[in-house]
Protein backbone atom coordinates (compact mmCIF):
# COMPACT_ATOMS: atom_id res chain seq x y z
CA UNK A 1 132.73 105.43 138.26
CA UNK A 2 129.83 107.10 137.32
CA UNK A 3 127.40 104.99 135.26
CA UNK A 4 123.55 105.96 133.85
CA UNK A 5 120.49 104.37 134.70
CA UNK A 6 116.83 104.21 133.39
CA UNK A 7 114.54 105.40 135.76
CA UNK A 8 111.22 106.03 133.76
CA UNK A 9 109.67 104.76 130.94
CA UNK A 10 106.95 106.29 128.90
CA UNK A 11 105.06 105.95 125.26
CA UNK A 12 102.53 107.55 122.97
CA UNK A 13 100.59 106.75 120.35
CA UNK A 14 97.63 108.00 117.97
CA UNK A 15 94.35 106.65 118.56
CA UNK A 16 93.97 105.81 114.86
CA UNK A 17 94.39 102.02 113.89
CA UNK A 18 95.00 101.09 110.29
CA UNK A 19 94.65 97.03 110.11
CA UNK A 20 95.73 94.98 107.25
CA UNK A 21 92.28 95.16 106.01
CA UNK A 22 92.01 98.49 105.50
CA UNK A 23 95.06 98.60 103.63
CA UNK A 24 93.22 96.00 101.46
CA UNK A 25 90.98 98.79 100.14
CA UNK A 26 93.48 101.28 99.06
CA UNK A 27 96.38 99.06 96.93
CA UNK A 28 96.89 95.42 95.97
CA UNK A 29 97.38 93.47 98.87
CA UNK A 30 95.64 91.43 101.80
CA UNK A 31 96.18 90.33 105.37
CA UNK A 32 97.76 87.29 104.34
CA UNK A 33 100.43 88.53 102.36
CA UNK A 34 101.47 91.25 104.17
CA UNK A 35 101.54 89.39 107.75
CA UNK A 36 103.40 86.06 106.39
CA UNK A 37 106.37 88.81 104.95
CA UNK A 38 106.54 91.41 107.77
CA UNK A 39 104.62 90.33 111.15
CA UNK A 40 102.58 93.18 111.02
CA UNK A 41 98.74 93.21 111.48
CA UNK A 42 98.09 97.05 111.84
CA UNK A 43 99.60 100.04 112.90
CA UNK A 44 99.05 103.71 114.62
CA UNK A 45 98.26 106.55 112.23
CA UNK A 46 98.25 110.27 113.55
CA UNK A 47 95.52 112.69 112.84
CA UNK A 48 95.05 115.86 111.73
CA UNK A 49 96.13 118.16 114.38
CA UNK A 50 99.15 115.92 115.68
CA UNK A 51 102.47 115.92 114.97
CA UNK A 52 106.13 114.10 116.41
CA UNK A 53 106.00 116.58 119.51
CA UNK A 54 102.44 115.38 120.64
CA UNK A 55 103.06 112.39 121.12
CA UNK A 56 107.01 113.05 122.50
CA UNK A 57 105.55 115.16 124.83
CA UNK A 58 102.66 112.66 126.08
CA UNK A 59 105.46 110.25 125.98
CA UNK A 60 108.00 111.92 128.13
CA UNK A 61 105.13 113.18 130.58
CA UNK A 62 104.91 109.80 131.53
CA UNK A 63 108.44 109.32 131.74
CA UNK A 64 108.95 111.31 134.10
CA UNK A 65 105.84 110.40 136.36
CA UNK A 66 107.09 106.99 136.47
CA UNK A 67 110.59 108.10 137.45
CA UNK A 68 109.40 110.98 139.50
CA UNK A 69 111.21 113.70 137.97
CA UNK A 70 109.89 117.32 137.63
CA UNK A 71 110.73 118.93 134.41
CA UNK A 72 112.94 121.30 135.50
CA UNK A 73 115.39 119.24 137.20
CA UNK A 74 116.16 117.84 133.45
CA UNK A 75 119.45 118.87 132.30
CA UNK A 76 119.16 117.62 128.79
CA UNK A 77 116.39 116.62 125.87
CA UNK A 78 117.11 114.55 123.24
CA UNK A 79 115.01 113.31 120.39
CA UNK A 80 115.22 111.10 118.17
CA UNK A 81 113.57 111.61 114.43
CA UNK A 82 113.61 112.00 110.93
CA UNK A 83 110.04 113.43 111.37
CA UNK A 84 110.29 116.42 113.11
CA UNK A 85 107.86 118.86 112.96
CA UNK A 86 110.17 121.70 111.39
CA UNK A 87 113.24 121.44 109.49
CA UNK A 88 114.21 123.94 112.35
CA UNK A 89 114.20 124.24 115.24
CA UNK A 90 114.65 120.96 116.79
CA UNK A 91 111.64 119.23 117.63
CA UNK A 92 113.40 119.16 121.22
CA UNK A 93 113.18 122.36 121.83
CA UNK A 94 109.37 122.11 121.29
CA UNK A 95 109.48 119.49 123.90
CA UNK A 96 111.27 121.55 126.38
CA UNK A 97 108.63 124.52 126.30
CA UNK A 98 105.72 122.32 126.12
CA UNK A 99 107.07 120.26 129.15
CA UNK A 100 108.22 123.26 131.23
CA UNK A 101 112.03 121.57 130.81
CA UNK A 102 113.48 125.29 131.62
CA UNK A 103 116.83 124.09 132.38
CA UNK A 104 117.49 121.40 130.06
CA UNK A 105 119.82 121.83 126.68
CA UNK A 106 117.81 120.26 123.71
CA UNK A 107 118.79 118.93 120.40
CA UNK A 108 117.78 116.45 117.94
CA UNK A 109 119.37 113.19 116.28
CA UNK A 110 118.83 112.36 113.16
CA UNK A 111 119.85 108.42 113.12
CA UNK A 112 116.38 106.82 111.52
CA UNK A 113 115.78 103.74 113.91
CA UNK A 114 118.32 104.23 115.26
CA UNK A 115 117.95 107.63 116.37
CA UNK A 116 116.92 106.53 120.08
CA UNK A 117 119.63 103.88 120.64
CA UNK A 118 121.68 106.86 119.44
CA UNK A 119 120.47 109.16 121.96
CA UNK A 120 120.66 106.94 124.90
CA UNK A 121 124.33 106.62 123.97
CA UNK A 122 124.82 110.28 123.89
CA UNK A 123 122.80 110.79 127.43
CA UNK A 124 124.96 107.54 128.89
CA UNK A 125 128.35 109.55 128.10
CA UNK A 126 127.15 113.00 129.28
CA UNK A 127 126.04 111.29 132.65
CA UNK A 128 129.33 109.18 132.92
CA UNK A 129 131.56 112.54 132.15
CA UNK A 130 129.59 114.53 134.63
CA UNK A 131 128.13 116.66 132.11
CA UNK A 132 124.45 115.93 133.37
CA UNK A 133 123.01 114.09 135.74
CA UNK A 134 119.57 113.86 134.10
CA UNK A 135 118.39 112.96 130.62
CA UNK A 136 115.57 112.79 128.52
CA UNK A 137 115.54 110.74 125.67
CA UNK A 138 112.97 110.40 123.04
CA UNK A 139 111.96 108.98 119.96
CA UNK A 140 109.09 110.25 118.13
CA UNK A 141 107.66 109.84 114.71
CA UNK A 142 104.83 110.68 112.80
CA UNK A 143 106.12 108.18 109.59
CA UNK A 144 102.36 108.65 107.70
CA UNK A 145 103.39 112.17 106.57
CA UNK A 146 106.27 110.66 104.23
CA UNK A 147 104.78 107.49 103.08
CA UNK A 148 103.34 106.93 99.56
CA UNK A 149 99.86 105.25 100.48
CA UNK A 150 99.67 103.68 96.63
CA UNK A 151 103.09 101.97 97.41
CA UNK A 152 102.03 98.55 98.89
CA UNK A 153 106.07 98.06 99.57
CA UNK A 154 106.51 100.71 101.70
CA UNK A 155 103.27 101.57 102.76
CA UNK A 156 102.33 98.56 104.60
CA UNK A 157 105.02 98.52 107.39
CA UNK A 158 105.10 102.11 109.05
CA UNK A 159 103.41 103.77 112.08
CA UNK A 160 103.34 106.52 114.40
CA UNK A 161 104.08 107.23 118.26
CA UNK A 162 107.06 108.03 120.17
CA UNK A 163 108.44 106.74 123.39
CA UNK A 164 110.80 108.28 126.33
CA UNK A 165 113.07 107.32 129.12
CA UNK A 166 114.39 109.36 131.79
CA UNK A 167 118.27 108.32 132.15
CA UNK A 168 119.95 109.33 135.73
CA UNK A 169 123.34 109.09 137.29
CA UNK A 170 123.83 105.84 139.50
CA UNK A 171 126.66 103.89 141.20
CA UNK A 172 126.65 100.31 141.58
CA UNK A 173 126.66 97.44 139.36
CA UNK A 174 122.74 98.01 137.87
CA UNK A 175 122.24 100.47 134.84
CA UNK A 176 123.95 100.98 131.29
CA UNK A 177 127.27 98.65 131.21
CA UNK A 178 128.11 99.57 127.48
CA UNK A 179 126.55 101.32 124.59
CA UNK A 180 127.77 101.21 121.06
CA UNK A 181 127.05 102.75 117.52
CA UNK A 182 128.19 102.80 114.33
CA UNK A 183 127.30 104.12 110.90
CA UNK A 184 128.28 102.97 107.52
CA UNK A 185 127.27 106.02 104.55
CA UNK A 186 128.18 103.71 101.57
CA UNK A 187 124.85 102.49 102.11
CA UNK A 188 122.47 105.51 102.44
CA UNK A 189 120.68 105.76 99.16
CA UNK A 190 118.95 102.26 99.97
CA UNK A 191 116.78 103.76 102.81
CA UNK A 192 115.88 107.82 102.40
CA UNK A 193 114.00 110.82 101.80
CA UNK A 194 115.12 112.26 98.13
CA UNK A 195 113.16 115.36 98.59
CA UNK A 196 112.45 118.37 101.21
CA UNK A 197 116.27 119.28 101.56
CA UNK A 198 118.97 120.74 99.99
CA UNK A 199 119.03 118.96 96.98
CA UNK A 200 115.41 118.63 96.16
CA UNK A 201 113.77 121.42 98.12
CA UNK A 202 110.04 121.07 98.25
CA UNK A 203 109.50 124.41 96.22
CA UNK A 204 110.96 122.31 93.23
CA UNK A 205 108.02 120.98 91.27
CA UNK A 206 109.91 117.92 90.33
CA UNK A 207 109.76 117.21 94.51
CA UNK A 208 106.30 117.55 94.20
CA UNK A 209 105.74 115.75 90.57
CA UNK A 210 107.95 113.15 91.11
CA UNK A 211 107.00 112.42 94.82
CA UNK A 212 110.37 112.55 96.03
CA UNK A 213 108.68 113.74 99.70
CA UNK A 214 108.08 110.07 100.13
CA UNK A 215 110.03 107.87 101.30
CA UNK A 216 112.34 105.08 99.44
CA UNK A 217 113.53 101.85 100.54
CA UNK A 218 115.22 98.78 98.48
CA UNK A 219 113.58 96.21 100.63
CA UNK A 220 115.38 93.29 100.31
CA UNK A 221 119.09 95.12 99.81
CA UNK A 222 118.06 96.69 103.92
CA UNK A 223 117.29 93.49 104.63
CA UNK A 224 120.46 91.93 104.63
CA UNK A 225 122.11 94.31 106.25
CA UNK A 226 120.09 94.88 108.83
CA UNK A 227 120.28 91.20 109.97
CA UNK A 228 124.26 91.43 109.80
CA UNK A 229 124.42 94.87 111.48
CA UNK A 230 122.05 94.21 114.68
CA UNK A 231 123.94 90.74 114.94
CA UNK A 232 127.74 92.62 114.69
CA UNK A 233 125.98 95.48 117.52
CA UNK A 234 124.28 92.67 119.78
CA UNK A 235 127.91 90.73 119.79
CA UNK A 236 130.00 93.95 120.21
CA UNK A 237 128.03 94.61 123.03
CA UNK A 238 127.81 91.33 124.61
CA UNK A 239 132.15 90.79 124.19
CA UNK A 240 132.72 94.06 125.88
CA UNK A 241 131.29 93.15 128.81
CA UNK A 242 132.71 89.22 128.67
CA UNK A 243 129.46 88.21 128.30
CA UNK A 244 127.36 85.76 126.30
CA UNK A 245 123.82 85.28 124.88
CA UNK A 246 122.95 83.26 127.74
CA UNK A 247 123.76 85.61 129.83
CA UNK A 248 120.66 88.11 127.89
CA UNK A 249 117.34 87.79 130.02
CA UNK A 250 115.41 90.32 126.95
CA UNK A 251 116.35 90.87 124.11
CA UNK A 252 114.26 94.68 122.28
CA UNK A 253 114.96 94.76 119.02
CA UNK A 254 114.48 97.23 116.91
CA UNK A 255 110.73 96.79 115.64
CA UNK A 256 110.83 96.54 111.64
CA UNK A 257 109.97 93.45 110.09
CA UNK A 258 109.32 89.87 112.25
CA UNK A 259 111.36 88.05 110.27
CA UNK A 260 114.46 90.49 110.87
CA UNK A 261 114.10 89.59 114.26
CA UNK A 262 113.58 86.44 113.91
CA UNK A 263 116.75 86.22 111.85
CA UNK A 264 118.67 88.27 114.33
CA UNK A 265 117.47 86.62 117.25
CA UNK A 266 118.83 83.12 115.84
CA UNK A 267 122.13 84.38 114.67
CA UNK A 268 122.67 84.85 118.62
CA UNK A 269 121.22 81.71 119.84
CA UNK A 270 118.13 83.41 121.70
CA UNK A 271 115.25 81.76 122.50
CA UNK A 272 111.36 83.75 121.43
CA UNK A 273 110.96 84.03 125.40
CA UNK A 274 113.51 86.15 125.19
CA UNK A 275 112.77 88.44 122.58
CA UNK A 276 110.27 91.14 122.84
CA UNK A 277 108.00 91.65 120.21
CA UNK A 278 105.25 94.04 119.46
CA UNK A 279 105.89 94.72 115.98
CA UNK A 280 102.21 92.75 115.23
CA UNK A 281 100.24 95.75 117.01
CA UNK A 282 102.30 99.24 115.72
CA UNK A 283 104.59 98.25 112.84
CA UNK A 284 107.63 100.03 111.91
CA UNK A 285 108.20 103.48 113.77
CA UNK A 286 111.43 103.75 113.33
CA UNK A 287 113.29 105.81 116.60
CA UNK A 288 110.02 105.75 118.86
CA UNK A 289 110.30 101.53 117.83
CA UNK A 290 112.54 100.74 120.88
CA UNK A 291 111.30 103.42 123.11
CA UNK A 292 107.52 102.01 122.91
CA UNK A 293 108.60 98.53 123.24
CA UNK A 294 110.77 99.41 126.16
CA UNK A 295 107.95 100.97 127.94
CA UNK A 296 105.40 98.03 127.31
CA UNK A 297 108.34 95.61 128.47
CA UNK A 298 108.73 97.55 131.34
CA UNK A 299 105.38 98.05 132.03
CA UNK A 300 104.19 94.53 131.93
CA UNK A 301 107.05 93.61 134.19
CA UNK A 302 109.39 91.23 131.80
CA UNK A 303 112.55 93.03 133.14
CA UNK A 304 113.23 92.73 137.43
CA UNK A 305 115.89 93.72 138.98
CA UNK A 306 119.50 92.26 138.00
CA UNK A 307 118.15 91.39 134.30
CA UNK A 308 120.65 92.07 132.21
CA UNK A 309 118.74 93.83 128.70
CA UNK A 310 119.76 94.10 125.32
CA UNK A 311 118.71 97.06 122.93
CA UNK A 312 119.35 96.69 118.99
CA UNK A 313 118.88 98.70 116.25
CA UNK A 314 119.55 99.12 112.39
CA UNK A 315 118.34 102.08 110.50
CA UNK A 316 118.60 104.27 107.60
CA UNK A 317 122.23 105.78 106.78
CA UNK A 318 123.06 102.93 107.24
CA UNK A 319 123.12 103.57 111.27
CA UNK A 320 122.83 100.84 114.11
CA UNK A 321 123.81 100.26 117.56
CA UNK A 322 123.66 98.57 120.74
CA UNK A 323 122.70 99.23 124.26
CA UNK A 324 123.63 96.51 127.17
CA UNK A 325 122.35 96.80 130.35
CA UNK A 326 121.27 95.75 133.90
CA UNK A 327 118.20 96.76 135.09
């Protein structure tokens, strides 16, 4: 049976660091308060001049050194983002040109955080159908562009960067063993973007007056859920392939808020040595969350061979998913 495996890792992210403090100069708030409640101590901000493919493209660059793949022998791109650069076309297909990907097919998912676990789960089934043999999946976002900086809710807990893997067919018993994801739409006005679409197009002045570019979260409603969704994908996951927590030598969850993970992380028994977290240093970027912590996991060498890693993510939609698998 064919089965996918990650070869290459790779991440991105602006040179720009806004700490706690200096969101203490622009609304009512300090270190203190916003570290205790979320985990975070700063996070990446983007530039002028850079935008969700600058940093997928640094990002998947370095993918694909690591797994020593030339551009042209990828089949497919696929990015995760509710920040693309255009409404159309798909931020992919700016990938592909910039990175020379001549033969690839490239599309976007729109999944919020969850938009890489979402990906990976598309590029595991093309791989294990035949369909392609190798994969590029991103997630990139460049979150400052929607986020109302006198909102001290909202604007606290997001950052940019994006992060890739290259996915490739295998045989054996190493690689992707299962990947699920669900959605659940009764939910989606609790985490979203009113304006800039169909609805609210941005050359409606009320879009503009109203600031419905921004975007709008009921905290604690997405907090719940987002503990019981990443605990019902972790568990999915782990039954399917008759295993148990124990069995979990990392655990990368989706990077949002510490004590989410915390939460989750306890619901399945896991120990913090288990659980990879590097929400302190980036904050929330929503899909390029599990692709950068992959790559610094990966990079500092917590995963060998035979681990057996857990992905988990909850986003807006409400979307979430799992990924298990052995590296």
């Amino acid at each position: 049976m064919l089965r996918s495996k990650i070869t290459g890792t790779g991440s991105a992210l602006p040179d720009t660091i806004l700490t706690n403090a200096d969101l203490e100069k622009m609304v009512e708030t300090n270190d203190e308060w916003i570290t205790s409640r979320t985990g975070i101590r700063q996070r990446r901000i983007a530039k002028e001049g850079e935008f969700t493919s600058t940093f997928a493209v640094a990002a998947s660059r370095r993918a694909m050194d690591m797994a020593g793949v030339s551009a042209d022998q990828i089949d497919l791109i696929i990015l995760g983002t509710i920040t693309p650069d255009f409404p159309f076309p798909a931020t992919a297909c700016i990938v592909q040109r910039e990175i020379g990907a001549c033969n690839a097919v490239a599309f976007d998912v729109s999944a919020a955080c969850s938009g890489f676990i979402y990906g990976l789960s598309i590029a595991d089934n093309y791989i294990r159908t035949g369909a392609a043999k190798k994969v590029l999946v991103i997630g990139a976002e460049v979150l400052s562009r929607i986020i109302d900086w006198s909102d001290r809710n909202t604007c606290i807990l997001f950052g940019d960067g994006a992060g890739a893997a290259v996915v490739e067919v295998c045989d054996g018993e190493k690689g992707i063993l299962s990947s699920h994801i669900f959605s659940n739409g009764s939910y989606w006005d609790m985490l979203y973007q009113p304006g800039c679409g169909s609805r609210n197009p941005a050359s409606n002045n009320r879009t503009i007056d109203e600031g419905l570019f921004y975007l709008k979260m009921e905290g604690n409603d997405v907090f719940k859920h987002a503990v019981r969704c990443m605990d019902e994908a972790a568990s999915t996951a782990l039954t399917a392939n008759n295993m148990t927590p124990a069995d979990i030598s990392l655990f990368i969850p989706h990077q949002a808020n510490r004590r989410i993970i915390d939460a989750t992380a306890k619901r399945l028994g896991l120990p913090q040595e288990k659980v990879f977290v590097n929400l302190h240093k980036y904050g929330n970027t929503s899909a390029a969350s599990i692709p950068i912590a992959l790559d610094e996991a990966n990079r500092e060498h917590r995963m060998h061979a035979g681990d057996v890693v857990l992905l988990d993510a909850f986003g807006g939609g409400f979307t979430y998913g799992s990924i298990l698998m052995r590296w």
